[in-house]
C-alpha atoms as a PDB file:
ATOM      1  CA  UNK A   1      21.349 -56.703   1.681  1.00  0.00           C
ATOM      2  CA  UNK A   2      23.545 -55.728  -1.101  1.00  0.00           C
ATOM      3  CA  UNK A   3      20.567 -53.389  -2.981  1.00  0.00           C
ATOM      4  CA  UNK A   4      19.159 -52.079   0.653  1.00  0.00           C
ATOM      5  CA  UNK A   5      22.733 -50.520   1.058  1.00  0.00           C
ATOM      6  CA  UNK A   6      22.999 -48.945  -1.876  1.00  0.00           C
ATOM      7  CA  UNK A   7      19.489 -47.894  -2.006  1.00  0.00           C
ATOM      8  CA  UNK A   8      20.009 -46.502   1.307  1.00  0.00           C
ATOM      9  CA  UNK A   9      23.497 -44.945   0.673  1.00  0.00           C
ATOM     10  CA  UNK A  10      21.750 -43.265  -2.980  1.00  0.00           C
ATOM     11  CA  UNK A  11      18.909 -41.910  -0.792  1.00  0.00           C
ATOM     12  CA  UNK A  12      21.039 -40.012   1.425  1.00  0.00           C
ATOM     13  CA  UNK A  13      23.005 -38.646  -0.818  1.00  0.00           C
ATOM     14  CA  UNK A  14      20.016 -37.528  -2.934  1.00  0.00           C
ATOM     15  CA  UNK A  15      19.005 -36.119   0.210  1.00  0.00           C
ATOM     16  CA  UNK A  16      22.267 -34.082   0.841  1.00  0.00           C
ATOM     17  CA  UNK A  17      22.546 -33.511  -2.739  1.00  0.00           C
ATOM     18  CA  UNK A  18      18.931 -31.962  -2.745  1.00  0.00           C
ATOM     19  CA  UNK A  19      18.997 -29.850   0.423  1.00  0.00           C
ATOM     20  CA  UNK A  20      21.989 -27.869  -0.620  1.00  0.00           C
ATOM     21  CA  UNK A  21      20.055 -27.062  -4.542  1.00  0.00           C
ATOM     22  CA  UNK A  22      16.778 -26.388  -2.222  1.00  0.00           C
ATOM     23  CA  UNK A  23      19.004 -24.248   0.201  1.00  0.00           C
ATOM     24  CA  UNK A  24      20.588 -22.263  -2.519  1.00  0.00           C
ATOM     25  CA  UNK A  25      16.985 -21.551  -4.444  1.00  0.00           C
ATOM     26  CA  UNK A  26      15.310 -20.050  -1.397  1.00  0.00           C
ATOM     27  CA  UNK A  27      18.125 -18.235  -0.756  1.00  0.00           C
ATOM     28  CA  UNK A  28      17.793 -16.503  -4.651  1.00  0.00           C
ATOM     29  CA  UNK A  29      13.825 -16.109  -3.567  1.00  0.00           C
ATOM     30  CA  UNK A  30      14.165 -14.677  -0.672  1.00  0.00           C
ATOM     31  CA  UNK A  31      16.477 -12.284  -2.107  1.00  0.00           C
ATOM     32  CA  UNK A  32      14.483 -11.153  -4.715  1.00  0.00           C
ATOM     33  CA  UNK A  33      11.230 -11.140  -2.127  1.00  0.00           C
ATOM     34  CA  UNK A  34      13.498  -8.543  -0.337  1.00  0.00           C
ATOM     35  CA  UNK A  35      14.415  -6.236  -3.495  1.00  0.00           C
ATOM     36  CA  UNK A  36      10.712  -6.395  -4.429  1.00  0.00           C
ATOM     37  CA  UNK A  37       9.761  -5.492  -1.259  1.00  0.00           C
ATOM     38  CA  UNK A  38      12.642  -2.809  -1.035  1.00  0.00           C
ATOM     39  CA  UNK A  39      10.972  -1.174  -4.226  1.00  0.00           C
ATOM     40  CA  UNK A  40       9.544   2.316  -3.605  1.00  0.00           C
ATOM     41  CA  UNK A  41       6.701   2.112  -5.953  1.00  0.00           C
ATOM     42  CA  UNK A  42       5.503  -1.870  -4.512  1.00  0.00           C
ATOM     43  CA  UNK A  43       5.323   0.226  -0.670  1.00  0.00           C
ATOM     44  CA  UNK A  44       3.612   3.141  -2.188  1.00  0.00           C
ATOM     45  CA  UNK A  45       1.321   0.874  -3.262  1.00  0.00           C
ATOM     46  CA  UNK A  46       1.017  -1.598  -0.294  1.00  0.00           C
ATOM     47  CA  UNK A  47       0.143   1.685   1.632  1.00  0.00           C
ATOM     48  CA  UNK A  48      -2.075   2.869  -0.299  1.00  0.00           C
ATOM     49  CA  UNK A  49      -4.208  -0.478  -0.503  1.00  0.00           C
ATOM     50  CA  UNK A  50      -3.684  -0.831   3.052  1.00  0.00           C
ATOM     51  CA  UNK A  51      -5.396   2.594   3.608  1.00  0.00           C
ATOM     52  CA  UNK A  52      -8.136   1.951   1.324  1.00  0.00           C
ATOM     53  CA  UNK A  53      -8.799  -0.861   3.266  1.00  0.00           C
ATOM     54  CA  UNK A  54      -8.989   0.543   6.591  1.00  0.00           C
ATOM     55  CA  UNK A  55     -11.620   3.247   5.035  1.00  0.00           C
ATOM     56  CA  UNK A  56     -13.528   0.639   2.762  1.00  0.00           C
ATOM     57  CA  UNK A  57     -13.934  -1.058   6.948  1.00  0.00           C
ATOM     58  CA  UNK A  58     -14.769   1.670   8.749  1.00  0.00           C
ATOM     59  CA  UNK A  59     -17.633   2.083   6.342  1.00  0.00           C
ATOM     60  CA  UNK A  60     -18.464  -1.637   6.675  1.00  0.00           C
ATOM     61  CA  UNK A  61     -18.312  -1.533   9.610  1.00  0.00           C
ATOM     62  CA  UNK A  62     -21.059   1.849  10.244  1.00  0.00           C
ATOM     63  CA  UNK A  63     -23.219  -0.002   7.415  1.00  0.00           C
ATOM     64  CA  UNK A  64     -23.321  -3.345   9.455  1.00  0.00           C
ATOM     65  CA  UNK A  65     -23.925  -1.755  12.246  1.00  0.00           C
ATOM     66  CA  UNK A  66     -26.645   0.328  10.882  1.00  0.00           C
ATOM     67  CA  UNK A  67     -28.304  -2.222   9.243  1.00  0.00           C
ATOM     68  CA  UNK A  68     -27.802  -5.094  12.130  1.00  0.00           C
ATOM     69  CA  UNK A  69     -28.738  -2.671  15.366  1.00  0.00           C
ATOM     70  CA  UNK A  70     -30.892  -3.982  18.133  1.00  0.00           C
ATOM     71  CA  UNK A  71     -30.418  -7.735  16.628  1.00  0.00           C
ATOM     72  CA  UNK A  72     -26.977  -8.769  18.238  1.00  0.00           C
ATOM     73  CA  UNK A  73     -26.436  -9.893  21.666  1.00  0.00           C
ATOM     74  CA  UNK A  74     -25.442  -6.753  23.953  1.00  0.00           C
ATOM     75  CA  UNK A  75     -21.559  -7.743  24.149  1.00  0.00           C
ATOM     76  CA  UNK A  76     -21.369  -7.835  20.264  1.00  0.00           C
ATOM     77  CA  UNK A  77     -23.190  -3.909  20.384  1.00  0.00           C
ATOM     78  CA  UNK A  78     -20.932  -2.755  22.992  1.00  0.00           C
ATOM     79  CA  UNK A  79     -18.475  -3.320  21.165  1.00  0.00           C
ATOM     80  CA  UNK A  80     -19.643  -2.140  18.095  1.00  0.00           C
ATOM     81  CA  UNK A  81     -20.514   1.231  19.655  1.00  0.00           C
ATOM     82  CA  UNK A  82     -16.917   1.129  20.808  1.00  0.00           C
ATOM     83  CA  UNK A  83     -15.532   0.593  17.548  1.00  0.00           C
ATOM     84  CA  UNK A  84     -17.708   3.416  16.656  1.00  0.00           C
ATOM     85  CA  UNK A  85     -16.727   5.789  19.174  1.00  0.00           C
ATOM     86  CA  UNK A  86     -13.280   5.307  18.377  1.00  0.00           C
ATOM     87  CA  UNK A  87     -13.645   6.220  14.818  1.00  0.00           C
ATOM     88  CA  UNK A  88     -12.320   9.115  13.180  1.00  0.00           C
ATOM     89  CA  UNK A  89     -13.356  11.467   9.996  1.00  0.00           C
ATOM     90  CA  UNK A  90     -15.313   8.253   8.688  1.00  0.00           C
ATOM     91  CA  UNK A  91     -12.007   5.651   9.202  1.00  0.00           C
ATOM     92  CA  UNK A  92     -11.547   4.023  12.361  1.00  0.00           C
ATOM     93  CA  UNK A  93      -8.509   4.333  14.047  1.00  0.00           C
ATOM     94  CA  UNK A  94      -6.344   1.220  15.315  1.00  0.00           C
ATOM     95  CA  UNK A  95      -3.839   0.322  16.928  1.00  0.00           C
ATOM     96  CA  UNK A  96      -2.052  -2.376  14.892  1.00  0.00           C
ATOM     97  CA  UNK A  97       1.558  -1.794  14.496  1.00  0.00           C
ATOM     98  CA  UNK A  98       2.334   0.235  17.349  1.00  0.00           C
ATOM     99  CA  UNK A  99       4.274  -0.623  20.634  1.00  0.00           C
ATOM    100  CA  UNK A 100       3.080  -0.157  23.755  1.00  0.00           C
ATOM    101  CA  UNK A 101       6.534  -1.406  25.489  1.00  0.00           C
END
């Protein structure tokens, strides 16, 4: 009874012990996540990959559909042609990110 006390009583303080060290560490990441994130040039560059995505899509997307045409079920062309319709200048235009509230 004697060990399962202190066995018990070591565990909980490891416990404590560790939460606070764990607490304090993803407090310093979480920090630094923010600074880097914060950092002019790492947005520049997040936008600009982000942009080049949507255009590298758009043109996946006119390819696929090029390439795929009569050979998907009419739902899956509608709203291809939809997608399609919707594009503009070669990107397609979305509307992640924005509000409507």
């Amino acid at each position: 009874m004697r060990y399962r006390l202190t066995f018990v009583a070591g565990l909980a303080l490891g416990y404590v012990l560790g939460t606070r060290a764990g607490r304090e560490r993803y407090e310093q990441l979480k920090k630094s996540a923010q600074r880097i994130a914060a950092n002019p040039a790492v947005r520049n560059t997040a936008e600009t990959a982000a942009q080049q995505g949507r255009v590298y899509a758009g043109k996946a997307l006119h390819t696929v559909s090029d390439k795929v045409g009569d050979r998907v079920p009419a739902s899956v062309a509608q709203r291809v042609r939809s997608l399609r319709d919707r594009s503009v200048n070669g990107t397609v235009e979305d509307d992640w990110g924005t509000s409507n509230t």
